[in-house]
N, C-alpha and C. Protein backbone atom coordinates (compact mmCIF):
# COMPACT_ATOMS: atom_id res chain seq x y z
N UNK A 1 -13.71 0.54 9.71
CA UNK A 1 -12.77 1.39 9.00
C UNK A 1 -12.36 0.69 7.69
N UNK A 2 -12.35 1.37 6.47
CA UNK A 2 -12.07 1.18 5.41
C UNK A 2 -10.23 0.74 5.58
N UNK A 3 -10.04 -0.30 4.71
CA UNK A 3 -8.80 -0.25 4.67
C UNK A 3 -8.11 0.69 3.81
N UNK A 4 -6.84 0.98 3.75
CA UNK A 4 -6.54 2.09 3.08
C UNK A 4 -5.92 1.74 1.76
N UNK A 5 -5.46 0.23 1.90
CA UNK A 5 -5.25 -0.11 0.20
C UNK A 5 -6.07 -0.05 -0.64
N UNK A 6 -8.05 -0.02 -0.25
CA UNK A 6 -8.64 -0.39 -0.94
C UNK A 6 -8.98 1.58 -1.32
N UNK A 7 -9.10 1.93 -0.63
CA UNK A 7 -8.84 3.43 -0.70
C UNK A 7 -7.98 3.91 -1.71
N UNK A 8 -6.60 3.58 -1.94
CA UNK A 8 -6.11 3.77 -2.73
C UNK A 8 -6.08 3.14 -3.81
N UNK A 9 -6.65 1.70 -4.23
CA UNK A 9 -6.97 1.45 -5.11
C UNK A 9 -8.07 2.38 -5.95
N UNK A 10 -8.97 2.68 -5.32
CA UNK A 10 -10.18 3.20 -5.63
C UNK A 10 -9.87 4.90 -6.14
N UNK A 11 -8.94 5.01 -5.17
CA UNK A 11 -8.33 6.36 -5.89
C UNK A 11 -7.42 6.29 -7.00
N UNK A 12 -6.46 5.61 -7.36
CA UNK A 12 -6.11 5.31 -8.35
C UNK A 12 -6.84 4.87 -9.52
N UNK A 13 -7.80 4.24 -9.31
CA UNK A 13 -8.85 3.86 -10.46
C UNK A 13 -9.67 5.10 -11.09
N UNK A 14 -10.18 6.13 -10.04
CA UNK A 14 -10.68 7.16 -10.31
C UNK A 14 -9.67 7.99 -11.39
N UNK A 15 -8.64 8.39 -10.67
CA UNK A 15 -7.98 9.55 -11.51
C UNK A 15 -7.04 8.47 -12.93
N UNK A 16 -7.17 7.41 -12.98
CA UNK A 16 -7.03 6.92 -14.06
C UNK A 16 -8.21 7.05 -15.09
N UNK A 17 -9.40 6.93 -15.04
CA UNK A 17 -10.23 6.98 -15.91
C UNK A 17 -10.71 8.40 -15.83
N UNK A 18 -10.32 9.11 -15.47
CA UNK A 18 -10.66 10.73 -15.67
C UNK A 18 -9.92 11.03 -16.53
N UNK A 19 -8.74 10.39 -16.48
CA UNK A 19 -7.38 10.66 -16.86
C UNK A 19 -7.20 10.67 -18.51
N UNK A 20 -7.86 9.10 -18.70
CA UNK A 20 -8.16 8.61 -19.50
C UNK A 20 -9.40 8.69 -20.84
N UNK A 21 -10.36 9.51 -20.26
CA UNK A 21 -11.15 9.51 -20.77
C UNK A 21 -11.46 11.21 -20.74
N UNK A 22 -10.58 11.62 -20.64
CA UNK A 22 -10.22 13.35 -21.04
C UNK A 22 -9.32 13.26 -22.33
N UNK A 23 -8.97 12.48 -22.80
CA UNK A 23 -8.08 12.19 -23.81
C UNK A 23 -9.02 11.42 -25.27
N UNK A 24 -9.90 10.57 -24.48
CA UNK A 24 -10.60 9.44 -25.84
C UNK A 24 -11.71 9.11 -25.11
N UNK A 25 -13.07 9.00 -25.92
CA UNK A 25 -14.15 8.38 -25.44
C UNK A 25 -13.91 7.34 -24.60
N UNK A 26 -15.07 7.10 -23.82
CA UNK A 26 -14.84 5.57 -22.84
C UNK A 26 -15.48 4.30 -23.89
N UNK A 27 -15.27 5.17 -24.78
CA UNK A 27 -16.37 3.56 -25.49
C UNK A 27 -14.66 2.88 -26.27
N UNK A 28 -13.90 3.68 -25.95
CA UNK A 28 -12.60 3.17 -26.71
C UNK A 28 -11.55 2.53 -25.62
N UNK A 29 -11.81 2.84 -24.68
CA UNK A 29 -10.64 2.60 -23.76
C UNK A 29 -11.18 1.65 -22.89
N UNK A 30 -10.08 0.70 -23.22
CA UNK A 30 -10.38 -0.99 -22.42
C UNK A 30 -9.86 -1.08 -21.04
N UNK A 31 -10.18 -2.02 -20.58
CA UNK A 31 -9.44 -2.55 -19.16
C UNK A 31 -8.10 -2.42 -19.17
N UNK A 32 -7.47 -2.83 -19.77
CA UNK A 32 -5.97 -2.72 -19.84
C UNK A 32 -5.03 -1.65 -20.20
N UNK A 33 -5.75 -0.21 -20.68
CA UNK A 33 -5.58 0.78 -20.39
C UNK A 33 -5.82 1.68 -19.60
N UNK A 34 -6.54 0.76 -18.46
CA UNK A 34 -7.26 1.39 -17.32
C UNK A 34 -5.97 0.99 -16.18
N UNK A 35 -6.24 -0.11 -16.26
CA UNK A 35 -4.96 -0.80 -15.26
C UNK A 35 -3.42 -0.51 -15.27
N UNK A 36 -3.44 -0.46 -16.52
CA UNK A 36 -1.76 0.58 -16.92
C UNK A 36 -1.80 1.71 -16.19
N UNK A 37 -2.60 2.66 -16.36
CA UNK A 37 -2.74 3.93 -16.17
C UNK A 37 -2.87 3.90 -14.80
N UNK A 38 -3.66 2.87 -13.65
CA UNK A 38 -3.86 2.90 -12.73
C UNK A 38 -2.65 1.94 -11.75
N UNK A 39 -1.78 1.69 -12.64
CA UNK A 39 -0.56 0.80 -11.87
C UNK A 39 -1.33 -0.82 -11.35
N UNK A 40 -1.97 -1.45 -11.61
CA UNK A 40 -3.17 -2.38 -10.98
C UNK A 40 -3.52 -3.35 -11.64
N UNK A 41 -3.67 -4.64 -11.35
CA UNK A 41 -3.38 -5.90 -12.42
C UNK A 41 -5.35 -5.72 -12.50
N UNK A 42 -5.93 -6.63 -13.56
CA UNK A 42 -6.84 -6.81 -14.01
C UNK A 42 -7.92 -7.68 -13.11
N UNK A 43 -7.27 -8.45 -12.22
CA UNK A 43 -8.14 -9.26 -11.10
C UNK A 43 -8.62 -7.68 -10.74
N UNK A 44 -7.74 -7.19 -9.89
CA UNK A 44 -7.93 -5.89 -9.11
C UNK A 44 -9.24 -4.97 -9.21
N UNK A 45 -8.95 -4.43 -10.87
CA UNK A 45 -9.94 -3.93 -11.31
C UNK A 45 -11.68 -4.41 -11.21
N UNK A 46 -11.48 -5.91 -11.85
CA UNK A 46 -12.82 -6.72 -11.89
C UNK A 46 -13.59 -6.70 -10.36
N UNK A 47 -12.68 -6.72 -9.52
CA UNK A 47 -13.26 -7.08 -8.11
C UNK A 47 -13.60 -5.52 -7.71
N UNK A 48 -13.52 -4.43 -8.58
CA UNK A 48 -14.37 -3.21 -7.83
C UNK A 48 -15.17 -2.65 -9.05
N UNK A 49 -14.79 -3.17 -10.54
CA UNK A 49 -16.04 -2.44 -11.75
C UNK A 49 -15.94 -3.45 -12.92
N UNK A 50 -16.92 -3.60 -13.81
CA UNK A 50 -17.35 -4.84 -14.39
C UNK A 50 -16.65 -3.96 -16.03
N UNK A 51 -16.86 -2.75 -15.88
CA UNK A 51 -16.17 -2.33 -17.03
C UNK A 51 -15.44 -0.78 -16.96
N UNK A 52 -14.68 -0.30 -18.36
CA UNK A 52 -14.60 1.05 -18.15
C UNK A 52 -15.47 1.88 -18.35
N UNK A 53 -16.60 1.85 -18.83
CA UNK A 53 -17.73 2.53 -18.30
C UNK A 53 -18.25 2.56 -17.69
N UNK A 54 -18.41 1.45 -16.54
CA UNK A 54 -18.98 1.53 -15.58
C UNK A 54 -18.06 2.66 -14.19
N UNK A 55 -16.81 2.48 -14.60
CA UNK A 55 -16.02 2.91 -13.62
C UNK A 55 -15.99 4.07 -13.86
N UNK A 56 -16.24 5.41 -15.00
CA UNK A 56 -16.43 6.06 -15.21
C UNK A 56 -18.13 6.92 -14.55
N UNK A 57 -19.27 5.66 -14.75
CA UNK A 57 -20.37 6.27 -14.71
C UNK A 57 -20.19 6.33 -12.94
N UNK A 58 -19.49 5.24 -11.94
CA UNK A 58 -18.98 5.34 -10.54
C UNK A 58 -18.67 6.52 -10.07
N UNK A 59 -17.61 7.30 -10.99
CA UNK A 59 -16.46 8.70 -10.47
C UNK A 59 -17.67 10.10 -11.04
N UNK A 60 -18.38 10.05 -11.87
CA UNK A 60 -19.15 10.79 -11.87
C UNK A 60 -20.38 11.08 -11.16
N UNK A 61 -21.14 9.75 -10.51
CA UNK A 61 -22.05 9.45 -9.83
C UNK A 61 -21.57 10.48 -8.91
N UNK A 62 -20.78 9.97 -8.56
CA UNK A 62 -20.42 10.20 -7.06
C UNK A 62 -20.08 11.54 -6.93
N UNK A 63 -19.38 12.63 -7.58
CA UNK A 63 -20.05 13.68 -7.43
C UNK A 63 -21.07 14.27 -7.64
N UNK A 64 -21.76 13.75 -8.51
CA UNK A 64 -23.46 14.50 -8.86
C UNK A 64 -24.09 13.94 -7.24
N UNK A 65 -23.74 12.94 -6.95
CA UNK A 65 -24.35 12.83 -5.47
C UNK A 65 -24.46 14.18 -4.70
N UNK A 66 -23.12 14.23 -4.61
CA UNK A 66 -23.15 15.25 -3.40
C UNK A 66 -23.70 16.49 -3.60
N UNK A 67 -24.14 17.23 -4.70
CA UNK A 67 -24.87 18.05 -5.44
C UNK A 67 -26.15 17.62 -4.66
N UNK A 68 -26.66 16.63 -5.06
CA UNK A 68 -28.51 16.08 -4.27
C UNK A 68 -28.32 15.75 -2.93
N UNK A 69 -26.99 15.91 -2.38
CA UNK A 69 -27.29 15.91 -1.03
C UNK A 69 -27.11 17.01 -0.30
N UNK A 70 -26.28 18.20 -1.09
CA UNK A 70 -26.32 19.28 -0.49
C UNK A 70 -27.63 20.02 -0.64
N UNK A 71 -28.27 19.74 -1.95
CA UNK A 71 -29.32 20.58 -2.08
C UNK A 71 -31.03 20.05 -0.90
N UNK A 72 -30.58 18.90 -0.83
CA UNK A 72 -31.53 17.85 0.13
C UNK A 72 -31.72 18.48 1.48
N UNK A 73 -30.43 18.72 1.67
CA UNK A 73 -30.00 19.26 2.93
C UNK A 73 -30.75 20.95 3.58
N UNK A 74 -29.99 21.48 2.14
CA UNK A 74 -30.57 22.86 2.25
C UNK A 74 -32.42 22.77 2.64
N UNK A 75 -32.72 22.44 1.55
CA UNK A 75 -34.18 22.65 1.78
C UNK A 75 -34.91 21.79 2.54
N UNK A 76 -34.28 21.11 3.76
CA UNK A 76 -34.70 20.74 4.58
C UNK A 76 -34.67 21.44 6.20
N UNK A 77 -33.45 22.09 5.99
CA UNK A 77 -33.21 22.83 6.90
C UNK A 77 -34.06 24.18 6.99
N UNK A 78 -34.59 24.73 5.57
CA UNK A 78 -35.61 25.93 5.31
C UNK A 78 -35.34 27.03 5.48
N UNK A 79 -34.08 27.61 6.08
CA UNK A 79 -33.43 28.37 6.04
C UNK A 79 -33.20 29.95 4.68
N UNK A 80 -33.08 29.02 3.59
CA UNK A 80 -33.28 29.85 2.27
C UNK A 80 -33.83 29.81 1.57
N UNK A 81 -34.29 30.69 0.40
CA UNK A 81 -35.31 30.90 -0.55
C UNK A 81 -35.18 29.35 -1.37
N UNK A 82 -36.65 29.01 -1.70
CA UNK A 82 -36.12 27.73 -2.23
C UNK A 82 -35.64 28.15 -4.07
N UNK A 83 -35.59 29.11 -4.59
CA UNK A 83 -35.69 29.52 -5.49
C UNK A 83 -33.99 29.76 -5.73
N UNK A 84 -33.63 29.76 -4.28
CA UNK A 84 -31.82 30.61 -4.50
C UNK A 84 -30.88 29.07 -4.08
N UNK A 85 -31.77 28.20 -3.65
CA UNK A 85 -31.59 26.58 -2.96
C UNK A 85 -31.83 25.85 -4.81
N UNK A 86 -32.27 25.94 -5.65
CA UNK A 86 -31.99 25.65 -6.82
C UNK A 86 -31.02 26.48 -7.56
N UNK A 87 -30.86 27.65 -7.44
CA UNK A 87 -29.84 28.23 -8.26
C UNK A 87 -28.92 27.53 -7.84
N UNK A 88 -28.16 27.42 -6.73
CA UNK A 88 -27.08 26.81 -5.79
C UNK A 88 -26.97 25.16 -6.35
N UNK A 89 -27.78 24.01 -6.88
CA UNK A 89 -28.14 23.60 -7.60
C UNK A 89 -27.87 23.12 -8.96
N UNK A 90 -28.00 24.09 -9.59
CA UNK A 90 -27.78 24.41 -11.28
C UNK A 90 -26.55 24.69 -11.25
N UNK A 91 -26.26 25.52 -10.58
CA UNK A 91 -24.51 26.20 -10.63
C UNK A 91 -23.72 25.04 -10.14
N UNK A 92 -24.15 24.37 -8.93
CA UNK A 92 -22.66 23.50 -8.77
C UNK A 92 -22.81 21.93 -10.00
N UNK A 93 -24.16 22.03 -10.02
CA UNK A 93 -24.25 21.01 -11.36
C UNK A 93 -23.36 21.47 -12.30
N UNK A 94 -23.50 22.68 -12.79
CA UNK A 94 -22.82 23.39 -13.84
C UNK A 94 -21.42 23.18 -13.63
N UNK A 95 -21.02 23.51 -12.82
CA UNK A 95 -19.88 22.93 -11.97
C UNK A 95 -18.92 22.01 -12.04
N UNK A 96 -19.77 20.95 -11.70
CA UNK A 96 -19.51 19.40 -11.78
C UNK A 96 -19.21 19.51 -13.30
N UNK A 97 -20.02 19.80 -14.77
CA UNK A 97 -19.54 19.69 -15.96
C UNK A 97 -18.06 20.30 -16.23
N UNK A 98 -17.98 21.31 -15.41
CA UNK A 98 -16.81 22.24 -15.49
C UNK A 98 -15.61 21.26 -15.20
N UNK A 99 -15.70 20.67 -14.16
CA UNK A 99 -14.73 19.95 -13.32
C UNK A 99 -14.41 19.02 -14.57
N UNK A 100 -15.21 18.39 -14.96
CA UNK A 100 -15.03 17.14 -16.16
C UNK A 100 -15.26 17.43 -17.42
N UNK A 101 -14.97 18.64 -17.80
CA UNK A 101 -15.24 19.47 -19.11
C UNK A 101 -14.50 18.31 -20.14
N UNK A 102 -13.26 17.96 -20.19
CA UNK A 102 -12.57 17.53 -21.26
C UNK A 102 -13.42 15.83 -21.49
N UNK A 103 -13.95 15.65 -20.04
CA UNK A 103 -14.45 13.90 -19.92
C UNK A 103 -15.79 14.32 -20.85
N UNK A 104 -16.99 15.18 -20.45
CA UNK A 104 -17.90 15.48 -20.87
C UNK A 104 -17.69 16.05 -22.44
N UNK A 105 -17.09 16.38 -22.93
CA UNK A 105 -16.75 16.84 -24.12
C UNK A 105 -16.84 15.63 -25.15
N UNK A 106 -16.00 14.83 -24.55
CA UNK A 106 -15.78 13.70 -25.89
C UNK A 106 -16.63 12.70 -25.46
N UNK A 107 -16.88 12.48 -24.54
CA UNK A 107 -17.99 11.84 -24.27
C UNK A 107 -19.69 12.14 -25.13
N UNK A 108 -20.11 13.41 -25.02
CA UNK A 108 -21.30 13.27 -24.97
C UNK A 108 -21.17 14.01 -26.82
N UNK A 109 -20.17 13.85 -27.33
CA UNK A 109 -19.96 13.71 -28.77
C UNK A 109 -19.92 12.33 -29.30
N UNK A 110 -19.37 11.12 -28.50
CA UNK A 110 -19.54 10.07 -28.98
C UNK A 110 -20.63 8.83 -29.17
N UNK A 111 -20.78 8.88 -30.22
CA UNK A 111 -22.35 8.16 -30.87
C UNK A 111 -22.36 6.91 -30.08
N UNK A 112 -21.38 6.38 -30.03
CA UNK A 112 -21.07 5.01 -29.73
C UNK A 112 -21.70 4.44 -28.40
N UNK A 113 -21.64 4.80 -27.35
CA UNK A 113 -21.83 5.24 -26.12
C UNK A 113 -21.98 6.52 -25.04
N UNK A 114 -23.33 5.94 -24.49
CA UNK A 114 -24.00 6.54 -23.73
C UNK A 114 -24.15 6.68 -22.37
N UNK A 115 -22.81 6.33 -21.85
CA UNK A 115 -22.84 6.33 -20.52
C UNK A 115 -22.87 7.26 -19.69
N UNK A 116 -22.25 8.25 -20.11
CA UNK A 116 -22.17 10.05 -19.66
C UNK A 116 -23.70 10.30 -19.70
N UNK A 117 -24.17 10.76 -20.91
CA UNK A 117 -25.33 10.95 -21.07
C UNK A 117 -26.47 10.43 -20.32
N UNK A 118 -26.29 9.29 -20.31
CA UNK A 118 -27.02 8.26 -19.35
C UNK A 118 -27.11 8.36 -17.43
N UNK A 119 -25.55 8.83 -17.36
CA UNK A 119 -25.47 9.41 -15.78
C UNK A 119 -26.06 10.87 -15.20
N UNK A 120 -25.82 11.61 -16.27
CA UNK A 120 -26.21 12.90 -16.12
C UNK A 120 -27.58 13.12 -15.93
N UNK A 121 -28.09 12.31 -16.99
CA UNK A 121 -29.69 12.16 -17.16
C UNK A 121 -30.60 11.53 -15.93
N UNK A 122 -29.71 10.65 -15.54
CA UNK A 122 -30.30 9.78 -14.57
C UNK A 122 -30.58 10.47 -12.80
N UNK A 123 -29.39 11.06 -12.74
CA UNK A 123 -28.52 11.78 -11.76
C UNK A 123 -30.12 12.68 -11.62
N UNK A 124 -30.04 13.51 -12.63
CA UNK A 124 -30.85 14.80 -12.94
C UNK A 124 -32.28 14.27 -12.69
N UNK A 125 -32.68 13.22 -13.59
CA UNK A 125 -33.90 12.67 -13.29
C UNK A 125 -34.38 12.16 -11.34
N UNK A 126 -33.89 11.72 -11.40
CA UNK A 126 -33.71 11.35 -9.55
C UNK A 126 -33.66 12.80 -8.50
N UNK A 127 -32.78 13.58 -8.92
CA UNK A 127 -32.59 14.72 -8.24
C UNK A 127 -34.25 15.35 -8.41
N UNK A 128 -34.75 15.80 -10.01
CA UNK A 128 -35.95 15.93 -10.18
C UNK A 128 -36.70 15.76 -9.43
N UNK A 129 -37.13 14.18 -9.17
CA UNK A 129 -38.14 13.75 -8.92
C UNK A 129 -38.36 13.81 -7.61
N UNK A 130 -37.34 13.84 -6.95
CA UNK A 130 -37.21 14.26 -5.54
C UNK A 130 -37.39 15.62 -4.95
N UNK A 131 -36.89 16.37 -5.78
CA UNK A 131 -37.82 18.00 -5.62
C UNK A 131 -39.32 17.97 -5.89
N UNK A 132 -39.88 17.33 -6.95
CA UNK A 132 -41.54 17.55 -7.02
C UNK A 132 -42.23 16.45 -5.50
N UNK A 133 -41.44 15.71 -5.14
CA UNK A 133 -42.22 15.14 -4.34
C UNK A 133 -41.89 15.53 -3.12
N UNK A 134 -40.85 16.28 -2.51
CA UNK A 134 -40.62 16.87 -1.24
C UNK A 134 -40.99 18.35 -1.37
N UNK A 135 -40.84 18.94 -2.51
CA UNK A 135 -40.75 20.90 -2.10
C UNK A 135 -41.51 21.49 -3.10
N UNK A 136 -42.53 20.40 -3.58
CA UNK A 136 -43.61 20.96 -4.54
C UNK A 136 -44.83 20.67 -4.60
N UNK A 137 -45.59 21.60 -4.06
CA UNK A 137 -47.24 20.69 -3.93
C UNK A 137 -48.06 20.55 -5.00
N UNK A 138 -48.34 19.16 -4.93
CA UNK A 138 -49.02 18.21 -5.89
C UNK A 138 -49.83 19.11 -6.57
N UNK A 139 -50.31 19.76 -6.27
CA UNK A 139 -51.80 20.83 -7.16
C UNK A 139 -50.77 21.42 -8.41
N UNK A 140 -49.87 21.43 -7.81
CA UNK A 140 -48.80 22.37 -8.71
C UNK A 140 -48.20 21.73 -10.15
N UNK A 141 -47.59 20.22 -9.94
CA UNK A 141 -47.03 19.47 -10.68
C UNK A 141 -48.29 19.76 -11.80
N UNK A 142 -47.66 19.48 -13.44
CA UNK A 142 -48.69 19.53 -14.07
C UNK A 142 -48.72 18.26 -14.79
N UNK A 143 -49.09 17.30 -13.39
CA UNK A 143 -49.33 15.61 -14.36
C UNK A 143 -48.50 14.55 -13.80
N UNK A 144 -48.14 13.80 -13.85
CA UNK A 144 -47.11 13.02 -13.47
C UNK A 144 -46.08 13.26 -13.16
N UNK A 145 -45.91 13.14 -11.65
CA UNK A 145 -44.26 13.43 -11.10
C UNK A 145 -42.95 12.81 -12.16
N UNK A 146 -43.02 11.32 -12.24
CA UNK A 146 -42.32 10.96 -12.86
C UNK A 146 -41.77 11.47 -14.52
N UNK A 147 -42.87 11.73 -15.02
CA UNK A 147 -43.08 12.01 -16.57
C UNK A 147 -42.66 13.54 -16.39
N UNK A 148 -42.60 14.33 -15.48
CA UNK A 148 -42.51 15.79 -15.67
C UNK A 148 -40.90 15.80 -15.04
N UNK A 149 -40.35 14.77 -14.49
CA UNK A 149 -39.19 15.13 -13.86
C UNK A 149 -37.70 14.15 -15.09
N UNK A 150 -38.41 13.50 -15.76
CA UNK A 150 -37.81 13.27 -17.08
C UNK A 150 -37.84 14.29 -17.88
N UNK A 151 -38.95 14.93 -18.36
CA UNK A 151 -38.78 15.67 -19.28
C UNK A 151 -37.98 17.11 -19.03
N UNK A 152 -38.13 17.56 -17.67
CA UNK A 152 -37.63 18.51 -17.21
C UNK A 152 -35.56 17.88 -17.42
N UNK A 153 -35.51 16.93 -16.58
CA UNK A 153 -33.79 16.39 -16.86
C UNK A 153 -33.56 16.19 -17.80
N UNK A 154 -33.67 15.65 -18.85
CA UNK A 154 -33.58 15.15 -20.01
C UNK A 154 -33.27 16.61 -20.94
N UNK A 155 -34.37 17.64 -20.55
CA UNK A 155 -34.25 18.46 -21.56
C UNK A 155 -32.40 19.34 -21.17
N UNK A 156 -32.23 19.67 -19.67
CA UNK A 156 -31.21 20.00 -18.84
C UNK A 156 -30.12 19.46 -19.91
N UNK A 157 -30.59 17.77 -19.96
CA UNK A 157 -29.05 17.34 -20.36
C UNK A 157 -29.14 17.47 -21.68
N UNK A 158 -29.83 18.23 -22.64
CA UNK A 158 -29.84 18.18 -24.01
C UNK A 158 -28.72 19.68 -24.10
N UNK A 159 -29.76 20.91 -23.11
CA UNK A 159 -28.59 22.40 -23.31
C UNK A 159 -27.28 22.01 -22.85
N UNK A 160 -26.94 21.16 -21.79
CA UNK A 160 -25.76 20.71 -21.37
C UNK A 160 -24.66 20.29 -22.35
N UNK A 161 -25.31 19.07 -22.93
CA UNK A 161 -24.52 18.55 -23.82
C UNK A 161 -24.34 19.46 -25.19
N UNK A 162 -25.48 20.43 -25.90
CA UNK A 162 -24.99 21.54 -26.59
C UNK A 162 -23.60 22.43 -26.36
N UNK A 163 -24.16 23.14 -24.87
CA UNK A 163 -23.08 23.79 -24.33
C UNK A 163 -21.52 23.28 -24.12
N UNK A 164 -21.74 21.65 -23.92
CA UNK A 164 -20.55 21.57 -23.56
C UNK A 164 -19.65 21.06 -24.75
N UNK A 165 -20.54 20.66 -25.42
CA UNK A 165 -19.34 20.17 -27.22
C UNK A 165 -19.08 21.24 -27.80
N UNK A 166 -19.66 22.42 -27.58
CA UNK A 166 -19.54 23.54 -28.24
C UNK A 166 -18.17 24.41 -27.75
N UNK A 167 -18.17 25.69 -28.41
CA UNK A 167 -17.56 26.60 -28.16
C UNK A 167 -18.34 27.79 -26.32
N UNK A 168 -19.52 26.97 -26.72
CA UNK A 168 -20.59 27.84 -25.94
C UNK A 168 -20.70 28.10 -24.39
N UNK A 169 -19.28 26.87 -23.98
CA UNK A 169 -19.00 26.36 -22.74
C UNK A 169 -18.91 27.71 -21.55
N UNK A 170 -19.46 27.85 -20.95
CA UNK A 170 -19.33 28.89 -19.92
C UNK A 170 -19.65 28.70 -18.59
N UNK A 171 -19.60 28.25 -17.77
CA UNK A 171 -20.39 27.75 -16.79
C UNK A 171 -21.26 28.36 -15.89
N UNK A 172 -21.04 29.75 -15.89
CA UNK A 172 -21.73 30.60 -14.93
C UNK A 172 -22.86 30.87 -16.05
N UNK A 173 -22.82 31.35 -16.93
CA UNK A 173 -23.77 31.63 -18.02
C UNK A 173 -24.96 30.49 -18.34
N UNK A 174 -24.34 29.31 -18.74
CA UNK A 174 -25.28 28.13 -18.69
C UNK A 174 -25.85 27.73 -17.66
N UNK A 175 -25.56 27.95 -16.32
CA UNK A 175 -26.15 27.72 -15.09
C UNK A 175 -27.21 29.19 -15.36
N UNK A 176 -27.24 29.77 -15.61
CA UNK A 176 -28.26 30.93 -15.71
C UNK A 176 -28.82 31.08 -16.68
N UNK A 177 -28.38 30.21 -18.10
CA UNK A 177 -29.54 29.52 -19.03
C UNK A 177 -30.50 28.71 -18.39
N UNK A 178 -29.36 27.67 -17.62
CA UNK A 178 -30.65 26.56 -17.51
C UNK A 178 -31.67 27.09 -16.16
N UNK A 179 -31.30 28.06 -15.26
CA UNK A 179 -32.01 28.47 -14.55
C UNK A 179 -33.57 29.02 -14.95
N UNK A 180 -33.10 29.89 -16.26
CA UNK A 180 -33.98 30.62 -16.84
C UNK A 180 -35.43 29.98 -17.76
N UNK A 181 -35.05 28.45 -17.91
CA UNK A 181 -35.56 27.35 -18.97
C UNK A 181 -36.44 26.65 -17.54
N UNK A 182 -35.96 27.00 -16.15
CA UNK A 182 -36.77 25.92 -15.19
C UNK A 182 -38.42 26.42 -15.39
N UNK A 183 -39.03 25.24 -15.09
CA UNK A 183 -40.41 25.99 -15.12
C UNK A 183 -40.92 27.28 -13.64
N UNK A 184 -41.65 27.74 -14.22
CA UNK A 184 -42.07 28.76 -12.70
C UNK A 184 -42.53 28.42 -11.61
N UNK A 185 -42.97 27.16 -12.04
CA UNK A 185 -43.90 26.67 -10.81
C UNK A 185 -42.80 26.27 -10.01
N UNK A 186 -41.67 25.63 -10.54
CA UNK A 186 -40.77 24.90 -9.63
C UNK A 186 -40.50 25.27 -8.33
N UNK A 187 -40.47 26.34 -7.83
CA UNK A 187 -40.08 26.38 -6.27
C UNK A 187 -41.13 27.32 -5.61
């Protein structure tokens, strides 16, 4: 059993840098505005994230997780169209941007750092690559799993990050852009 101080540390750290970084890029906001915000001396911090971006790319991870594990889930169980098992997918991805609209906003406007960008991408890439190699037969892929499941995420996080610095922000709509941009072969 987890102890529950460390629980609440960890929760406090979270909604501090959400907090925080809905307000100002993470490439601006130091440790010591992390720890203010999170009530929590600076040992504290070090002994669970090496920086504020890292603790940021942590609280986002971790929901894009559960996105690849619900969808993991689904299409293992076989139950539904795998076609309506990606929409489900795209939308709560879409989702997840929604949830962190103000974090994703100034984030993936700032030149400086790439850590958002970098999670999303990564997140997406992994999720990818794990669909062509469980729920897509090889005859199908056109070329390299790896190389096709970058270019496929990568491109995701390019309309993403359009959509989301923009005015263009919609979430149900962009989940049915990016649906519409998947390739055919995909499911």
């Amino acid at each position: 059993m987890v102890d529950a101080r460390i629980l609440n540390t960890a929760a406090a750290l979270n909604a501090a840098i959400v907090e925080l970084a809905s307000k100002q890029p993470v490439s601006r906001i130091t440790v010591s505005d992390v720890t203010r915000e999170a009530g929590i001396n600076r040992a504290t911090f070090y002994a669970h994230h090496s920086s504020p971006s890292a603790l940021l790319a942590s609280v986002l991870t971790s929901d894009l997780d559960e996105v690849r594990r619900v969808d993991a889930e689904e299409r293992a169980a076989g139950e539904r169209e795998p076609s309506l098992i990606t929409r489900d997918a795209v939308a709560s991805t879409a989702a997840h941007i929604d949830r962190f609209l103000p974090v994703y906003r100034l984030a993936l406007s700032d030149r400086t750092d790439g850590t958002t960008q970098h999670v999303l991408a990564s997140h997406l890439e992994v999720s990818c690559l794990q669909h062509l190699r469980d729920s897509v037969s090889p005859d199908r892929v056109p070329g390299d799993p790896a190389l096709v499941a970058a270019f496929v995420a990568n491109g995701l996080v390019g309309a993403i990050a359009l959509a989301a610095t923009s005015e263009l922000w919609d979430k149900d709509r962009v989940a049915d852009v990016l649906m519409a941009m998947m390739p055919a072969w995909w499911d």
